[in-house]
PDB file of N, CA and C in Angstrom:
ATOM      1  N   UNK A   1     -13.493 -36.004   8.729  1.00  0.00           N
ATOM      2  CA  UNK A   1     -13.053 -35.669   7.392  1.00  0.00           C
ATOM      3  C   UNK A   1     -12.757 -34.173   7.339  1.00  0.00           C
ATOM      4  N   UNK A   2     -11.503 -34.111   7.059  1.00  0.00           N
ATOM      5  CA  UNK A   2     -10.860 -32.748   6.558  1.00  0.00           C
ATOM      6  C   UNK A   2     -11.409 -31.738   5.217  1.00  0.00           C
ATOM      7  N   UNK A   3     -11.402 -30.580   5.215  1.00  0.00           N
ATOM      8  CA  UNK A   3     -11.429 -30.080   3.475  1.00  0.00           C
ATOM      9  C   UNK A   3      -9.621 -30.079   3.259  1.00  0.00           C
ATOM     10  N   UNK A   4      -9.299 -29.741   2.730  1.00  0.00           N
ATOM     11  CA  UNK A   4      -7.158 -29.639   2.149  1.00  0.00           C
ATOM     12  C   UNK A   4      -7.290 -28.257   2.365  1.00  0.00           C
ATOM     13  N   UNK A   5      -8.323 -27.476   1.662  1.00  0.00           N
ATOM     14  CA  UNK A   5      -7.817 -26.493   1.681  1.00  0.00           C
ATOM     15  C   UNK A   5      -8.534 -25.254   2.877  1.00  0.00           C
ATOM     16  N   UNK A   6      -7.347 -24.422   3.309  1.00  0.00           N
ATOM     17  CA  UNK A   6      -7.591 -23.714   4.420  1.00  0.00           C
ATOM     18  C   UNK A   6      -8.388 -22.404   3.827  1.00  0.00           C
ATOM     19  N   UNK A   7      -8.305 -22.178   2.612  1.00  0.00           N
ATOM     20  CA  UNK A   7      -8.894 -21.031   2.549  1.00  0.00           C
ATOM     21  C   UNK A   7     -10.097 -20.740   2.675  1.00  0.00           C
ATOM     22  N   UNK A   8     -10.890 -19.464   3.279  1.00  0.00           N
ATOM     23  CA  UNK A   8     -12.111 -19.443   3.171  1.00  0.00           C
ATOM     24  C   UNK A   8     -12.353 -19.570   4.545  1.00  0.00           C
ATOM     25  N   UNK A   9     -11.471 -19.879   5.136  1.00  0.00           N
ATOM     26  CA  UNK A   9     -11.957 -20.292   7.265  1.00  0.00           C
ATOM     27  C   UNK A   9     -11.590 -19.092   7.861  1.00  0.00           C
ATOM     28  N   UNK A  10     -12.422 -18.797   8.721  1.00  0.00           N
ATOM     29  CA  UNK A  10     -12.020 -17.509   9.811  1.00  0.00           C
ATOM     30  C   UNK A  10     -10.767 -17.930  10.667  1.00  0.00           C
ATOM     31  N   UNK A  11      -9.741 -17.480  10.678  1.00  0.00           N
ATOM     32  CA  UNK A  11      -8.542 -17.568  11.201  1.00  0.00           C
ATOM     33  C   UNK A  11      -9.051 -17.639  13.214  1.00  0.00           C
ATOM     34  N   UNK A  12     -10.370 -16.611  13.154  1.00  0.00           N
ATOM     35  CA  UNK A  12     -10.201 -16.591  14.968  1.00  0.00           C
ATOM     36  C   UNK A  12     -10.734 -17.500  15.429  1.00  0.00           C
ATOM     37  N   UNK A  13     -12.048 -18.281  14.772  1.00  0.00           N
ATOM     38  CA  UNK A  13     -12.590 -19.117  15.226  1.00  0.00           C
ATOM     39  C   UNK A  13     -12.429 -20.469  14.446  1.00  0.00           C
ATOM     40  N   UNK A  14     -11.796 -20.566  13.614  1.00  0.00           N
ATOM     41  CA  UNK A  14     -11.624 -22.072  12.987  1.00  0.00           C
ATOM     42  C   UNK A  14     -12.932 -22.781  12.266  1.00  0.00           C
ATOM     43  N   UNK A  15     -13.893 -21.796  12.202  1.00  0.00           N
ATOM     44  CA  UNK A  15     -15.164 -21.732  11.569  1.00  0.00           C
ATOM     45  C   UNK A  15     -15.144 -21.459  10.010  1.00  0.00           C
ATOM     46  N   UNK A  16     -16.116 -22.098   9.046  1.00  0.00           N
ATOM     47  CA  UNK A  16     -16.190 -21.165   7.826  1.00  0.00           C
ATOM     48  C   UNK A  16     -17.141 -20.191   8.038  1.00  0.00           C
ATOM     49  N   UNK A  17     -16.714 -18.818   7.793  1.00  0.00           N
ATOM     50  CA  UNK A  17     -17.413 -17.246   7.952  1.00  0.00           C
ATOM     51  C   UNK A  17     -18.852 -17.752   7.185  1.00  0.00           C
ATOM     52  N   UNK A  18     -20.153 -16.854   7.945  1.00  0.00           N
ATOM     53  CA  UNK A  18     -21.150 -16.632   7.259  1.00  0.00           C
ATOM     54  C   UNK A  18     -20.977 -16.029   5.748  1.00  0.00           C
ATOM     55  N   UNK A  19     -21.829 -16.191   4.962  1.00  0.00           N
ATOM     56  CA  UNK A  19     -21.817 -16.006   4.135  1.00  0.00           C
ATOM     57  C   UNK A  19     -21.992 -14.010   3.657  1.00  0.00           C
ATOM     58  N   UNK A  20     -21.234 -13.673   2.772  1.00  0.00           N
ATOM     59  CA  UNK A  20     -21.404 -12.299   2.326  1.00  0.00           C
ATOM     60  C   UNK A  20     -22.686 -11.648   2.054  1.00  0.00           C
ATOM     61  N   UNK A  21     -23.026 -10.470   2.780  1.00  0.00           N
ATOM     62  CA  UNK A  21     -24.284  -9.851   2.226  1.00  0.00           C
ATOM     63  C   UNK A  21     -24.078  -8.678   1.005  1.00  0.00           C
ATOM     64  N   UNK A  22     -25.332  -8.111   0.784  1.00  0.00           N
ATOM     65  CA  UNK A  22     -24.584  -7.318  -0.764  1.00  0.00           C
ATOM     66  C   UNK A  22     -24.092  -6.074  -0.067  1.00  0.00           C
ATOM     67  N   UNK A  23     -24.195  -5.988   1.370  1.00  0.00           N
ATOM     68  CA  UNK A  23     -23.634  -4.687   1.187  1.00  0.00           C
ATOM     69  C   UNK A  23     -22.048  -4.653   1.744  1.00  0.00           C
ATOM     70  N   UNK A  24     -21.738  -6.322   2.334  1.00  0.00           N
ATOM     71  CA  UNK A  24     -20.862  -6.327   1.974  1.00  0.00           C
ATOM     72  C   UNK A  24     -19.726  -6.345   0.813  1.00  0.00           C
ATOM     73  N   UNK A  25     -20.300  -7.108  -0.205  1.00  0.00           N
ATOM     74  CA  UNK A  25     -19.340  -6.495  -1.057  1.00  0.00           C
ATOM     75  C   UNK A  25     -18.792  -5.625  -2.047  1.00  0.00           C
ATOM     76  N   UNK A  26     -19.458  -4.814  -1.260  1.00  0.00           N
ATOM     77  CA  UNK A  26     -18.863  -3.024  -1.939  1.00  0.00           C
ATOM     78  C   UNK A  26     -18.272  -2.323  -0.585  1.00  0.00           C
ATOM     79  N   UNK A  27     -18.196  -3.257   0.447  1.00  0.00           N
ATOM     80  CA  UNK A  27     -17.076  -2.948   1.408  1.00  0.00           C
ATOM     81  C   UNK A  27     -15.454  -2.813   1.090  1.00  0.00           C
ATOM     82  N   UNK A  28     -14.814  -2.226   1.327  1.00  0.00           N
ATOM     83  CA  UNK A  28     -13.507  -1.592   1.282  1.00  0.00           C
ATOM     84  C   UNK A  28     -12.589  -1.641   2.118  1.00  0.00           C
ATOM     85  N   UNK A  29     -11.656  -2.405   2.937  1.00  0.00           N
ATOM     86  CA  UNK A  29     -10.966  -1.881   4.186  1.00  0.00           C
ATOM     87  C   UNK A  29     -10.224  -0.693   4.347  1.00  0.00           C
ATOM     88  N   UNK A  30      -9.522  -0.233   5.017  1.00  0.00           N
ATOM     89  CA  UNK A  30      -8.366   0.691   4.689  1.00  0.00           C
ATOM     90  C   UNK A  30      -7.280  -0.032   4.264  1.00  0.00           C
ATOM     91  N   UNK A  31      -6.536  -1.519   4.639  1.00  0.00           N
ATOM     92  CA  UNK A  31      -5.627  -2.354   4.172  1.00  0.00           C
ATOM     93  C   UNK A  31      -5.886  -2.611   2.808  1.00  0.00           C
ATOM     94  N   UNK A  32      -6.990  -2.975   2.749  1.00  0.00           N
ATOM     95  CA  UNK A  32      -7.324  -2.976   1.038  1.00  0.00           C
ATOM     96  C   UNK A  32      -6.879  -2.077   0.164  1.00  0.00           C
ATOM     97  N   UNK A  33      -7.114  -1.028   0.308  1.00  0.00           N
ATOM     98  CA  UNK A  33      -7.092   0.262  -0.560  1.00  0.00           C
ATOM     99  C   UNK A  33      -5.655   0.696  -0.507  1.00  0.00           C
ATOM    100  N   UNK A  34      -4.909   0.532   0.909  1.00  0.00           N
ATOM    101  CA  UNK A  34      -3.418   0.761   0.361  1.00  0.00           C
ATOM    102  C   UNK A  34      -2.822  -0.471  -0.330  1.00  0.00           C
ATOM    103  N   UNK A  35      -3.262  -1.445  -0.182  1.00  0.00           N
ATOM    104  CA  UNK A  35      -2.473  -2.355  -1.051  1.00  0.00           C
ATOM    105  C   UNK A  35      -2.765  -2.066  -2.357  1.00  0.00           C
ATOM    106  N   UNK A  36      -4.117  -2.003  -2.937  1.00  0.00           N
ATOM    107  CA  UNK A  36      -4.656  -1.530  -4.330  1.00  0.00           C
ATOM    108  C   UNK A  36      -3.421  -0.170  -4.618  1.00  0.00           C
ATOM    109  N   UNK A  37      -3.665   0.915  -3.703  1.00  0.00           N
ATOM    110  CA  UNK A  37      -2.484   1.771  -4.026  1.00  0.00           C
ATOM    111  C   UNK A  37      -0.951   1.609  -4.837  1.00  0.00           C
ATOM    112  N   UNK A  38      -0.517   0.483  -3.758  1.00  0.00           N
ATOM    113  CA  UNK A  38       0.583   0.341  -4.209  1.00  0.00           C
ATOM    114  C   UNK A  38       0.664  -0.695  -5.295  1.00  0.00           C
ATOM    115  N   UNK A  39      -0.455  -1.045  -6.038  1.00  0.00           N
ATOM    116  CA  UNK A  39      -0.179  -2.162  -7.151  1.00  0.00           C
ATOM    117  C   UNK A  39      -0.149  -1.334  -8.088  1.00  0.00           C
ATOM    118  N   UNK A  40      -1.418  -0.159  -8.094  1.00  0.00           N
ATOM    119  CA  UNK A  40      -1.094   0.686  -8.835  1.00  0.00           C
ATOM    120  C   UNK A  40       0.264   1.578  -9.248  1.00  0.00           C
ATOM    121  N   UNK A  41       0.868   2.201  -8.087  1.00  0.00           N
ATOM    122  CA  UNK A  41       2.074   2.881  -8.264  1.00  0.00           C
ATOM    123  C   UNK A  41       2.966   2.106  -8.767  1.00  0.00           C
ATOM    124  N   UNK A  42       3.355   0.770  -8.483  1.00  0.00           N
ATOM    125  CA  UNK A  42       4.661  -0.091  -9.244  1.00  0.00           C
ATOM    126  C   UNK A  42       3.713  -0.459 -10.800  1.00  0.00           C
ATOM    127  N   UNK A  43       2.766  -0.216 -10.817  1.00  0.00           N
ATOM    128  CA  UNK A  43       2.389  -0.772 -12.933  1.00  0.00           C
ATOM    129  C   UNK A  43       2.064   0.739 -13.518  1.00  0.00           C
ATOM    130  N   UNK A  44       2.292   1.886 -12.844  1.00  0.00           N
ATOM    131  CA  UNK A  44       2.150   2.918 -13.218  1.00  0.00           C
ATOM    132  C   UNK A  44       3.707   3.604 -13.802  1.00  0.00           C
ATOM    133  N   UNK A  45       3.146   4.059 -15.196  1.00  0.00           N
ATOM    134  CA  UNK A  45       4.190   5.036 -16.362  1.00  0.00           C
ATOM    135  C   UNK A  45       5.338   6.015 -15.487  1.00  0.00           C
ATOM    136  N   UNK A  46       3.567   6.923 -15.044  1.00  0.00           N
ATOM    137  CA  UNK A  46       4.332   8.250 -14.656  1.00  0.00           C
ATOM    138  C   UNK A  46       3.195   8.701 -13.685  1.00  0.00           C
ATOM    139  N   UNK A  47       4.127  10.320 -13.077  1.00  0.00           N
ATOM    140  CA  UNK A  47       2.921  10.260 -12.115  1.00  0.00           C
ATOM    141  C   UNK A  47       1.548  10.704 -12.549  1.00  0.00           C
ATOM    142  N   UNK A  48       1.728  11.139 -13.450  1.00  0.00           N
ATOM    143  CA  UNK A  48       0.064  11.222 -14.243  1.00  0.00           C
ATOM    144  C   UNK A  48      -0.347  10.129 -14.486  1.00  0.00           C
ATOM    145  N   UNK A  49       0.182   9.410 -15.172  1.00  0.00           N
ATOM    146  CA  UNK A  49      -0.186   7.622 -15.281  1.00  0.00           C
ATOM    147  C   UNK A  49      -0.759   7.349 -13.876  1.00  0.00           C
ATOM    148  N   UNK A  50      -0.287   7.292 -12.587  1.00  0.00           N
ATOM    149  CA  UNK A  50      -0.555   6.838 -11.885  1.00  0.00           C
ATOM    150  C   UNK A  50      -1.704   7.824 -11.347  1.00  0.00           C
ATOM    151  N   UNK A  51      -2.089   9.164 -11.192  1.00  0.00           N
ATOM    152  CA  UNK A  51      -3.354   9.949 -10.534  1.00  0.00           C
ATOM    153  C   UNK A  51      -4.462   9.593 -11.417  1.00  0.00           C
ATOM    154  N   UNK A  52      -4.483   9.669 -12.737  1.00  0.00           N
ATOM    155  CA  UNK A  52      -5.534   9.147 -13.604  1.00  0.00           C
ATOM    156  C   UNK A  52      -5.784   7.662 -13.323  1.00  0.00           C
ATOM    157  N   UNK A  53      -5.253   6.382 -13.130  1.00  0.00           N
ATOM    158  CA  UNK A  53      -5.417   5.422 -12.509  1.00  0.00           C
ATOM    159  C   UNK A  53      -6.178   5.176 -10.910  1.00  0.00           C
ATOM    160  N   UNK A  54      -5.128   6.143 -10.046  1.00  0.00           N
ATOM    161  CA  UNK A  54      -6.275   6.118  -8.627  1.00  0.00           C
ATOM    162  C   UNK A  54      -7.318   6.465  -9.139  1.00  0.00           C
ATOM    163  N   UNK A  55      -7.347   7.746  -9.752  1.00  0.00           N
ATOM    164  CA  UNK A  55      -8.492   8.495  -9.492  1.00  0.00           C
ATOM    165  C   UNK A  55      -9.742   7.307 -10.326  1.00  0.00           C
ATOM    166  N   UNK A  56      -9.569   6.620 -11.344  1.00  0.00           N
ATOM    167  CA  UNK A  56     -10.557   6.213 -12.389  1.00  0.00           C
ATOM    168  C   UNK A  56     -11.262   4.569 -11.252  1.00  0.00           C
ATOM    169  N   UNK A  57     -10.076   4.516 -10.676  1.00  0.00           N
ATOM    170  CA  UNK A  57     -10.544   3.126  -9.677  1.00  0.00           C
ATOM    171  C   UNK A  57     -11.545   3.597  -8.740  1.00  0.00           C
ATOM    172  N   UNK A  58     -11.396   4.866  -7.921  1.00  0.00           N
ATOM    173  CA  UNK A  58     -11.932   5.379  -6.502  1.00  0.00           C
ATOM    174  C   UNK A  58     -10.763   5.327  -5.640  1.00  0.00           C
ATOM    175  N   UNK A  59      -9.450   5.363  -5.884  1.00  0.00           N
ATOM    176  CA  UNK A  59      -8.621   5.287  -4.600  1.00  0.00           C
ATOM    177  C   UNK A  59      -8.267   6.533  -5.074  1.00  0.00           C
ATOM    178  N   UNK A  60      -8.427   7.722  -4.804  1.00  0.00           N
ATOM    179  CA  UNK A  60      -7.760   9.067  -4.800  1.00  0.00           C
ATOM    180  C   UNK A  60      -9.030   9.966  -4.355  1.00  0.00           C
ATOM    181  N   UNK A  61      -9.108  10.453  -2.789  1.00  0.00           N
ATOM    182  CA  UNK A  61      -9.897  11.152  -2.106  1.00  0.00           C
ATOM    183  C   UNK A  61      -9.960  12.228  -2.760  1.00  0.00           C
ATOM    184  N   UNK A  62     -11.056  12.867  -2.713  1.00  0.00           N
ATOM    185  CA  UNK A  62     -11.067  14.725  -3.237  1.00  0.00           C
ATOM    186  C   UNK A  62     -10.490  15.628  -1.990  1.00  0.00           C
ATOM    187  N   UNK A  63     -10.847  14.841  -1.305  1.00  0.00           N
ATOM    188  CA  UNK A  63     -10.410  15.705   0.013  1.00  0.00           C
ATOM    189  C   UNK A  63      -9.371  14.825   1.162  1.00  0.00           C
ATOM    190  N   UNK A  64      -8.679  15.501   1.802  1.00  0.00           N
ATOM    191  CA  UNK A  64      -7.980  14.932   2.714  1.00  0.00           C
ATOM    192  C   UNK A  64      -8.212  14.594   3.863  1.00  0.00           C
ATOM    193  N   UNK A  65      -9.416  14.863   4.233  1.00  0.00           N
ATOM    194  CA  UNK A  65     -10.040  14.144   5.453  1.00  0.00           C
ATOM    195  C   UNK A  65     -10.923  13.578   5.237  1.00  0.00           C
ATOM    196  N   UNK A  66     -11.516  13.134   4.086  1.00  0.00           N
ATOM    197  CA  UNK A  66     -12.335  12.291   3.442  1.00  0.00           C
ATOM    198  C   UNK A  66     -11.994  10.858   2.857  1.00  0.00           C
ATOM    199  N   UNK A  67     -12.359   9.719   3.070  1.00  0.00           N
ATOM    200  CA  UNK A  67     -11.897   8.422   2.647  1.00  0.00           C
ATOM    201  C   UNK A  67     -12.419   8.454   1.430  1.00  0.00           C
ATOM    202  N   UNK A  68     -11.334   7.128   0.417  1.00  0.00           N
ATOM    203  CA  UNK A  68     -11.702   7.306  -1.164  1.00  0.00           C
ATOM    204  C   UNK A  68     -12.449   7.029  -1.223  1.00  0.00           C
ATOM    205  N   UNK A  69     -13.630   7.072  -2.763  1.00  0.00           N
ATOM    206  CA  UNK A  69     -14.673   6.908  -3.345  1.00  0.00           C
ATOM    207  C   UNK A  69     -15.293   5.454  -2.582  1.00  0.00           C
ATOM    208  N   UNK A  70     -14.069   4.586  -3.260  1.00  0.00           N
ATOM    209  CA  UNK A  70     -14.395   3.381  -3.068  1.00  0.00           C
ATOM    210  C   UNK A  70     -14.584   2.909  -1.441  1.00  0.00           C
ATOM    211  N   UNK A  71     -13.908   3.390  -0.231  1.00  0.00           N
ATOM    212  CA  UNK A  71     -13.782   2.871   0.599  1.00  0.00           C
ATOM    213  C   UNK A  71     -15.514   3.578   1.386  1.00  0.00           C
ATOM    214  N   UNK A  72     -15.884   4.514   0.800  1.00  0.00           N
ATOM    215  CA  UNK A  72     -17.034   4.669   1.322  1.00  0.00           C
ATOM    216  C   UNK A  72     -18.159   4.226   1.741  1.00  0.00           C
TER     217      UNK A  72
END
């Protein structure tokens, strides 16, 4: 017996993934955070619209060799 739906299975092993711990989910990828980026920039006014937005989420680093808030 099948489930229909594929979601939720580890693509490498054809397994369903262990289950999430809490500190996973305040995990962040780097793919994550640019995609979040760019959802922001296309629903964003202006570019102030859009720095007050990163910044209020955690995607806008203080520093440039530092990863955002969130991805920390």
């Amino acid at each position: 017996m099948t489930i229909g739906a594929k979601r939720g299975i580890d693509d490498d092993t054809g397994s369903i993934p262990a289950p999430r711990s809490a500190a996973d989910a305040f995990r962040v990828s780097d793919e994550q955070v640019q995609k979040a980026r760019l959802v922001v920039a296309k629903n964003s006014a202006d570019s102030e619209d859009l720095r007050d937005l990163l910044d209020m989420l955690g995607l806008l680093s203080s520093a440039p060799d530092q990863p955002p808030p969130v991805a920390r």
